[in-house]
Protein backbone atom coordinates (compact mmCIF):
# COMPACT_ATOMS: atom_id res chain seq x y z
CA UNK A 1 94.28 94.21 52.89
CA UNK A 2 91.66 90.98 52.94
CA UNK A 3 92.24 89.37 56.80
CA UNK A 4 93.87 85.88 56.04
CA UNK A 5 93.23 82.56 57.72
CA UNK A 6 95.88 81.69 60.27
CA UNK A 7 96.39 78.96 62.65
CA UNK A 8 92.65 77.49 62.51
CA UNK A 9 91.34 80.82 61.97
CA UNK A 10 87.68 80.19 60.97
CA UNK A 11 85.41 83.01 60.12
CA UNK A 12 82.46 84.09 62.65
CA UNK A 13 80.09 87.32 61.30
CA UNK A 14 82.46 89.38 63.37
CA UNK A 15 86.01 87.89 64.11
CA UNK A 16 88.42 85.86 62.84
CA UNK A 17 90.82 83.60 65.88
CA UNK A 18 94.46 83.02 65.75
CA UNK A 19 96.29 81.23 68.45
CA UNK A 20 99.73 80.76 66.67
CA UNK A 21 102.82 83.47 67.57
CA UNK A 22 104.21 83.43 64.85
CA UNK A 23 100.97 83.43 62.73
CA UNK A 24 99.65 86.41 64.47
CA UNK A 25 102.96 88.49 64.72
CA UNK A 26 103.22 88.36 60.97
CA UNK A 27 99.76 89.24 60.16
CA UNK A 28 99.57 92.14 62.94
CA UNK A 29 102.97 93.60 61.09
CA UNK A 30 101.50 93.41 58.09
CA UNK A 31 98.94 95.62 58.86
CA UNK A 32 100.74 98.03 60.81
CA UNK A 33 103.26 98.17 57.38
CA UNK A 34 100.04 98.98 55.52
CA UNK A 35 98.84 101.69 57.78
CA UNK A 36 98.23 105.16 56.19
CA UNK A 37 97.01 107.28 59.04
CA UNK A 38 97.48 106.18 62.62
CA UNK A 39 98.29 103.15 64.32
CA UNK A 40 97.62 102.10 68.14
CA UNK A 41 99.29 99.70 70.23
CA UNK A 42 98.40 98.71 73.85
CA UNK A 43 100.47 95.82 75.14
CA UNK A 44 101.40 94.36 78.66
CA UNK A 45 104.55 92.43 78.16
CA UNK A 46 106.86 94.43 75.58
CA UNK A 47 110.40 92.60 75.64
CA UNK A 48 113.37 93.64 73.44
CA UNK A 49 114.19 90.88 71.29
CA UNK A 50 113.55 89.40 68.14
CA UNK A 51 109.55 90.05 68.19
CA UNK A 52 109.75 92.96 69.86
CA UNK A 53 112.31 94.48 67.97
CA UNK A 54 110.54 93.53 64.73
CA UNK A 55 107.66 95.67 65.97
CA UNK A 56 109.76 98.14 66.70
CA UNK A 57 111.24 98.60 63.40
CA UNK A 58 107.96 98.60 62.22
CA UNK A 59 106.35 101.54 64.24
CA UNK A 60 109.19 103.46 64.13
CA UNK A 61 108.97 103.22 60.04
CA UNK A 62 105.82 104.31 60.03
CA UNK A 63 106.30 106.78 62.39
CA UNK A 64 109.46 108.23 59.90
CA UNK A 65 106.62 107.90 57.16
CA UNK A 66 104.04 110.59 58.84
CA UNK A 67 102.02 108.26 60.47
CA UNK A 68 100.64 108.97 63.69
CA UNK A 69 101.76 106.42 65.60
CA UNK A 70 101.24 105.72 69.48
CA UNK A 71 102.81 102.89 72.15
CA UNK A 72 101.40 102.36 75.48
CA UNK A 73 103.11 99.69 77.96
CA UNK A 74 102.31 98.72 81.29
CA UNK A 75 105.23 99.93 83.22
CA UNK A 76 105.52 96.36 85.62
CA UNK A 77 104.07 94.01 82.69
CA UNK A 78 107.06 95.66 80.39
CA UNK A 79 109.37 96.50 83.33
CA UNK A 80 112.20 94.61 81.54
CA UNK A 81 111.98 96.87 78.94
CA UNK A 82 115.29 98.45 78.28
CA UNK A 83 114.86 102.59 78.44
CA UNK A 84 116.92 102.54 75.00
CA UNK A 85 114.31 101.13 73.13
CA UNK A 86 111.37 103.80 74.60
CA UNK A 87 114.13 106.55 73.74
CA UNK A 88 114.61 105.38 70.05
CA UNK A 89 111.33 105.19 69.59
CA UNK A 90 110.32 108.18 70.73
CA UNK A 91 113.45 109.89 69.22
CA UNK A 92 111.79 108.81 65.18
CA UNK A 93 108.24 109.78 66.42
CA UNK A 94 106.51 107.47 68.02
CA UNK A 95 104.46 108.58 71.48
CA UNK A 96 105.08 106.17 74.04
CA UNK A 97 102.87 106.15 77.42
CA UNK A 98 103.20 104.05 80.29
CA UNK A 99 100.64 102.99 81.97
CA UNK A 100 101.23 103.80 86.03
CA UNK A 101 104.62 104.09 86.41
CA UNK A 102 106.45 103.25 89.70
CA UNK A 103 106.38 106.07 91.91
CA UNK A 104 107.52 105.21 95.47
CA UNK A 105 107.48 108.88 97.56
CA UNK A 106 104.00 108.54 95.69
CA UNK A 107 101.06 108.00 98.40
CA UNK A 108 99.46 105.68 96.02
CA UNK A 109 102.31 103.68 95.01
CA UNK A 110 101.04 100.55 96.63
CA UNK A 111 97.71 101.17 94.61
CA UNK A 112 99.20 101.74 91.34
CA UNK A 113 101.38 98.71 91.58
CA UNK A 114 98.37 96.31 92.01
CA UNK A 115 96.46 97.78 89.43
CA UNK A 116 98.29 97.06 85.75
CA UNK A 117 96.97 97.99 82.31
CA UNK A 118 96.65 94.10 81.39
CA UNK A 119 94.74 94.96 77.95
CA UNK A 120 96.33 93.97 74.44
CA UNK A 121 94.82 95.90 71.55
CA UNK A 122 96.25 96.70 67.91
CA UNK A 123 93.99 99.07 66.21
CA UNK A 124 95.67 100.34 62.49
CA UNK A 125 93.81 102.90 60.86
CA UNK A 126 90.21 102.29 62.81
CA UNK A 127 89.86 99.61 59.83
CA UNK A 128 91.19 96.37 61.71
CA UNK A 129 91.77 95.80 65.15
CA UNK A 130 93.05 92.89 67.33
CA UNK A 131 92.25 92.21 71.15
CA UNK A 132 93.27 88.93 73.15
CA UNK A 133 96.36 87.12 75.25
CA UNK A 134 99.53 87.12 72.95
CA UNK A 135 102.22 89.77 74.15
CA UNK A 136 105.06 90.92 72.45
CA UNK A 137 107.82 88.23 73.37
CA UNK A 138 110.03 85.42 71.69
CA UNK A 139 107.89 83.00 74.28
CA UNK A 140 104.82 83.06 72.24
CA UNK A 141 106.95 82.57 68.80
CA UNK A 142 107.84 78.85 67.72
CA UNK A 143 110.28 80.79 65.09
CA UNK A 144 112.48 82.15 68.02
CA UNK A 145 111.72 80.27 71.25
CA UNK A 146 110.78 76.47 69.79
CA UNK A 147 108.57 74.22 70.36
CA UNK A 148 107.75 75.04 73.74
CA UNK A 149 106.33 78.10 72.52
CA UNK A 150 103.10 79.33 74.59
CA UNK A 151 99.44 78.76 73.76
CA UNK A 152 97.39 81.57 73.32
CA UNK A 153 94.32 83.40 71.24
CA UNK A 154 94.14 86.44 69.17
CA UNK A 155 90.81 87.95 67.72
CA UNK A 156 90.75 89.95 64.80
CA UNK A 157 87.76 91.61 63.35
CA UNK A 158 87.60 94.39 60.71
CA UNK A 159 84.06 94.47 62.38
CA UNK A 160 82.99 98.67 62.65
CA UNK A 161 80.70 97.88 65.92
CA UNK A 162 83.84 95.91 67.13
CA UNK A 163 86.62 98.34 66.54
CA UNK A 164 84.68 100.95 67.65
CA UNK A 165 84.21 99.75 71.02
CA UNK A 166 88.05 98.67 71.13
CA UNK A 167 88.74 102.07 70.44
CA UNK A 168 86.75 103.03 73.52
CA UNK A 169 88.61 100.69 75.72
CA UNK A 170 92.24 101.86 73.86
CA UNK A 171 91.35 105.25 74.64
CA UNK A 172 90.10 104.77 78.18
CA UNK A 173 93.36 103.32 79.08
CA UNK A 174 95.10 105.94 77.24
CA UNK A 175 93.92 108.58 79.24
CA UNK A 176 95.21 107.00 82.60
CA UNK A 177 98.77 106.05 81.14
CA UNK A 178 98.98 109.68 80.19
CA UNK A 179 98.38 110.85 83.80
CA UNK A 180 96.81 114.10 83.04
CA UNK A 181 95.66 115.82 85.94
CA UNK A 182 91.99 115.74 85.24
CA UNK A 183 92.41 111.76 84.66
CA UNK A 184 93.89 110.88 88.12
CA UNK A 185 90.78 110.00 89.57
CA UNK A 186 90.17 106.94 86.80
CA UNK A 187 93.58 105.52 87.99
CA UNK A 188 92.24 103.77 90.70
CA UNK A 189 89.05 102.58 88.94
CA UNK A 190 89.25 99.98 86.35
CA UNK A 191 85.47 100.02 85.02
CA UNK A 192 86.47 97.05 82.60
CA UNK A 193 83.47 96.23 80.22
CA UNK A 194 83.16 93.29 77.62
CA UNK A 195 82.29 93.69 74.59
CA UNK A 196 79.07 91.32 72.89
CA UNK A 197 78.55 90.84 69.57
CA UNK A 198 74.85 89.90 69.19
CA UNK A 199 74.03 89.69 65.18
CA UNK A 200 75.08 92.53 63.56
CA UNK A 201 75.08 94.86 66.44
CA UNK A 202 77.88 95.85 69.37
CA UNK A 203 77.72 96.32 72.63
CA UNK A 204 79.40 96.59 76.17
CA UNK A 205 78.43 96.07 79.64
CA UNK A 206 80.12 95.82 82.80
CA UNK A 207 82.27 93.04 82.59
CA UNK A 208 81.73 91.79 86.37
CA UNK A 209 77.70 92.34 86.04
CA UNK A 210 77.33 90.54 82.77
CA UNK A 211 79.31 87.98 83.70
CA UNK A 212 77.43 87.34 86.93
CA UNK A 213 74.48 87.72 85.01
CA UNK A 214 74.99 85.09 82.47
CA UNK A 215 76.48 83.05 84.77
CA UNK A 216 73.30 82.70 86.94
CA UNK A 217 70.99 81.94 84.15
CA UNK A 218 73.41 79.04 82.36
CA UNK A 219 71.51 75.87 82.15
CA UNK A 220 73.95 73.57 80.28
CA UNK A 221 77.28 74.12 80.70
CA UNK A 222 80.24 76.27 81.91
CA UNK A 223 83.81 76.18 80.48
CA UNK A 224 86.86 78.27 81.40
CA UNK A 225 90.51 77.85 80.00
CA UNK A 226 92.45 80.39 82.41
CA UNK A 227 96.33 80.11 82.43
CA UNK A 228 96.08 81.92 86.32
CA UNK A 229 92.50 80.18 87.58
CA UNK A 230 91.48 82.56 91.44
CA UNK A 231 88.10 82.43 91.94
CA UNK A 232 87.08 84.65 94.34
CA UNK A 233 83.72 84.91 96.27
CA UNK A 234 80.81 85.07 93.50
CA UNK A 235 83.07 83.34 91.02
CA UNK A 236 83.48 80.66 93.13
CA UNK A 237 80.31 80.34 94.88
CA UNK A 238 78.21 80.53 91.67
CA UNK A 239 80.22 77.27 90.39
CA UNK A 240 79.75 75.64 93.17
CA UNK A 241 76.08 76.18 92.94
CA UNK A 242 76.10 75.30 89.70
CA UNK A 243 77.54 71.96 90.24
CA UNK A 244 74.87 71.57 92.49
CA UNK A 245 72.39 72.20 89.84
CA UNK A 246 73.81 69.56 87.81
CA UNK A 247 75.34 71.81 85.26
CA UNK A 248 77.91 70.68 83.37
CA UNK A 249 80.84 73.08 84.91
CA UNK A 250 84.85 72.42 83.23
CA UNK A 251 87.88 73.90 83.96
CA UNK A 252 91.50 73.41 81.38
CA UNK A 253 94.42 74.24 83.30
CA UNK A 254 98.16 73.83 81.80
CA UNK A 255 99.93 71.61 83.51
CA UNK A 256 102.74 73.84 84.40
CA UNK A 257 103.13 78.14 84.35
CA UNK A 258 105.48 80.66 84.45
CA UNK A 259 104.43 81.18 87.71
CA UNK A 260 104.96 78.29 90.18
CA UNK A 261 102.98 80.17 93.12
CA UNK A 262 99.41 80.77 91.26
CA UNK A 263 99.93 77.31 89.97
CA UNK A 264 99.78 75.98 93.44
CA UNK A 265 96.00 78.45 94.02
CA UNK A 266 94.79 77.61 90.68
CA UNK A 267 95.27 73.67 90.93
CA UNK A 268 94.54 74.16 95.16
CA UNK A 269 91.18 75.18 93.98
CA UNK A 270 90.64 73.51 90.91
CA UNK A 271 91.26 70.00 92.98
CA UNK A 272 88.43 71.13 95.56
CA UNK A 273 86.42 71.96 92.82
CA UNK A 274 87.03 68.66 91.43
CA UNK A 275 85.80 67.06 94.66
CA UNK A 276 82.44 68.42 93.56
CA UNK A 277 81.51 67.37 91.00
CA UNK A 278 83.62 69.40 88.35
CA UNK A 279 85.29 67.97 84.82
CA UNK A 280 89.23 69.26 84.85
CA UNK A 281 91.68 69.24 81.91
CA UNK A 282 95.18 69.85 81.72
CA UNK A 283 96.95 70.63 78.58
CA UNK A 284 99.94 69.70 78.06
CA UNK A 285 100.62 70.32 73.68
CA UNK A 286 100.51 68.18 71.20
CA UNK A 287 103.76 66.27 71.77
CA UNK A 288 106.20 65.21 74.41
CA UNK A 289 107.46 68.57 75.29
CA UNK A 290 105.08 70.26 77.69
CA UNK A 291 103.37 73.88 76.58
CA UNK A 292 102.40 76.28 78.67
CA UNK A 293 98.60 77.66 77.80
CA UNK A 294 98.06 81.13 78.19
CA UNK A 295 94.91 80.85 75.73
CA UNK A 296 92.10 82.79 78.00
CA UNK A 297 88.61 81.30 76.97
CA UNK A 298 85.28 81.31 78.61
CA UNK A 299 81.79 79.94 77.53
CA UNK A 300 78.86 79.64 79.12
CA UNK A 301 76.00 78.05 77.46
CA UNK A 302 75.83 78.88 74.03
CA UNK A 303 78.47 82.17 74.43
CA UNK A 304 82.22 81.93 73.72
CA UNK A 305 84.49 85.01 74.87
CA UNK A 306 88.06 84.95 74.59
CA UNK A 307 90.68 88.50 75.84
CA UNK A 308 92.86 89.42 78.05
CA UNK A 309 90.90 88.29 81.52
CA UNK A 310 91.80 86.12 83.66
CA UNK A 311 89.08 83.90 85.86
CA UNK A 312 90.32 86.08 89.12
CA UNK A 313 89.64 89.23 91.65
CA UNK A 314 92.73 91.10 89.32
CA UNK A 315 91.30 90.99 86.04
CA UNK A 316 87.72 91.56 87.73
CA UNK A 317 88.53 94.67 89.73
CA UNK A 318 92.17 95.79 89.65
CA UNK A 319 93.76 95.60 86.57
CA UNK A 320 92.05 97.31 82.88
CA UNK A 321 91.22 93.64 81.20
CA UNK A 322 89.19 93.03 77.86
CA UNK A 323 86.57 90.29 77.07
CA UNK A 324 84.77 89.48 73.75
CA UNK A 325 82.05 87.51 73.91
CA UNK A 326 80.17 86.00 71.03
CA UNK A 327 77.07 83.46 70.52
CA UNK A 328 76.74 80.01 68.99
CA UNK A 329 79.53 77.32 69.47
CA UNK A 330 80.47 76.22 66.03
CA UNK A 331 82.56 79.41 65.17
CA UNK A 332 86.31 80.18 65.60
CA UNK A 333 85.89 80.09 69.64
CA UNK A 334 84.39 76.79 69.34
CA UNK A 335 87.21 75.70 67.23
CA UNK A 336 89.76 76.62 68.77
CA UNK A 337 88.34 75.55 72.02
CA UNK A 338 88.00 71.92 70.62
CA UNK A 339 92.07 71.74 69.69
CA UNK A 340 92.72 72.97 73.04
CA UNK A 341 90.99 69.60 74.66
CA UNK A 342 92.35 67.35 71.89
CA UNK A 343 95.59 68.38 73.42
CA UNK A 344 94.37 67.94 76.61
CA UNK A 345 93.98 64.83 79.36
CA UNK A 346 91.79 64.43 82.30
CA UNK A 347 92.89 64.73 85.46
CA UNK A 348 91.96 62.48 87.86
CA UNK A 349 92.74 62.17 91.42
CA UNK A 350 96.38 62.55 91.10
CA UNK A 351 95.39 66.31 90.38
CA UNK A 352 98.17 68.44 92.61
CA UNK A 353 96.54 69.94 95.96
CA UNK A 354 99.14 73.10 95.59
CA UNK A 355 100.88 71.93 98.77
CA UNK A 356 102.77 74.44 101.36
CA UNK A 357 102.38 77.27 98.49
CA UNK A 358 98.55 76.61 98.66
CA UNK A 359 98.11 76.72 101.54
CA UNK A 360 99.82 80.17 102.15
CA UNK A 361 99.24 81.92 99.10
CA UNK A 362 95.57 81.13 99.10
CA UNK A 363 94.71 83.75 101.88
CA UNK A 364 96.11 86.14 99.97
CA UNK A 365 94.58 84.97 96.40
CA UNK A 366 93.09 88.44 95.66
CA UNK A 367 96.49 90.06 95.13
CA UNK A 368 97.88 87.59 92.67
């Protein structure tokens, strides 16, 4: 099955970019209908309605069909989930793990609840593979929820290097939400790496040291499109320093979340930010009725990432997050980077502070 152009899906050497719902539902069930061997799924946000219970036909058919076929959901991230739906699947086939469930005589509880499997990764038959923000929920889908629908980016890449190294990061996560006994000591560890694609060849590094790395050297310019925007110590010192270097540093924001009290942080210290120097967007969609954008996007200098990570001390260190970074800026990332600002404005100095909510959230910024 040829990977088809969605959304404004333009073709890189290794990836291909959708940021519709609908667009990218349709074309990851296609593939999972195709599958002849095995098909993984890795999701935060599994809810039972009409997307997710489209996928769930799906798996479970291929399950019937002799595929090896294996969930994993992140037990708060999918805590909605109705047990029904993990017993029918399992029932035709399917295994289903969850990633740190809720144990509360556990010693550890506290720890396991902070730290979440955030990753989303489709891998169907180690031939194509998706990685990036869309869950599996009617919120993303213009189809089911309207035209309020949320913003967000999907890679896909029948790339080996690629897959191969999203089958590292599937399995990694697989181990912990199988809490075997030899695995409890990753479960407190999230060792998140991204994943560059440099030419022809693949490769990961620590996400946090990379980051910082690239970050240090960027000469030009620094974007980041967060939907949950926490710096936190190096990641907000190094763009404050970079402001100070006269680097070009620019942060998109949507203008409203599902989550009122990050808002407040993420505008609280986008608005001092602002104060510095710093160029900030809000999006707000491409007509009257406001979108929320979920899209997670990152460049700095001539490299464009896009995954599951969020600019904050959760994705960095607690939670099991995925970043794919690529070079040059007139690819897919670039594109779809460029439709995000035409739907976006300036802000200016009515930018919100975060009020009362800043103010006492803000202390506490690392846990949210």
């Amino acid at each position: 099955m040829a990977v088809i152009d969605l959304g404004f899906a333009v073709a890189t050497p290794a990836l291909r970019i959708i940021t519709e719902g609908d667009d990218f539902y349709a074309h990851a069930l296609k593939s999972i209908r195709s599958a002849r061997r095995r098909v993984r799924l890795m999701i935060y946000i599994w809810q039972d309605d009409e997307v997710g219970r489209a996928f769930e036909r799906a798996l479970i058919k291929k399950a019937v069909q002799g595929v090896d076929v294996e969930l994993v959901v992140d037990a708060i991230g999918s805590f909605e989930l109705p047990a029904a739906v993990i017993t029918r699947l399992t029932e035709k086939g399917v295994a289903v793990f969850t990633h740190h469930r809720l144990r509360l005589l556990s010693r550890a509880w506290f720890r396991y609840l902070i730290r979440r499997n955030h990753r989303k990764i489709l891998i169907v038959d180690d031939r194509i593979a998706y990685t990036g923000g869309f869950n599996i929920m009617r919120e993303c889908s213009r189809r089911h929820y309207g035209y309020r629908r949320w913003l967000d980016m999907m890679a896909v890449t029948r790339h080996r290097g690629l897959i191969a190294r999203l089958i590292e990061q599937y399995e990694d996560a697989g181990r912990r939400a199988r809490h075997s006994r030899w695995a409890t000591r990753l479960l407190l560890r999230s060792r998140n790496k991204v994943i560059v694609v440099q030419g022809g060849r693949v490769f990961s590094f620590s996400m946090s040291r990379w980051l910082k790395r690239k970050m240090r050297k960027a000469r030009r310019k620094i974007t980041i499109a967060m939907p949950y925007f926490i710096p936190y110590g190096f990641y907000w010192r190094i763009l404050t320093k970079k402001l100070r270097e006269n680097v070009e540093v620019e942060i998109i924001l949507s203008e409203g979340s599902d989550l009122p009290w990050i808002d407040a942080v993420s505008f609280h210290m986008a608005r001092k930010l602002q104060k510095r120097g710093a160029r900030i967007l809000l999006y707000h969609g491409e007509g009257r009725a406001r979108r929320f954008s979920h899209t997670k996007f990152m460049q700095i200098d001539s490299w464009l990432g896009t995954g599951s990570a969020n600019y904050d001390y959760r994705s960095m260190v607690l939670n099991l997050d995925t970043l794919v970074f690529v070079r040059g800026e007139k690819n897919a990332l670039g594109r779809a980077c460029a439709a995000l600002k035409k739907h976006s404005r300036r802000a200016e100095k009515e930018l919100w502070n975060g009020g009362v909510r800043a103010w006492l959230m803000t202390p506490f910024r690392w846990l949210l």
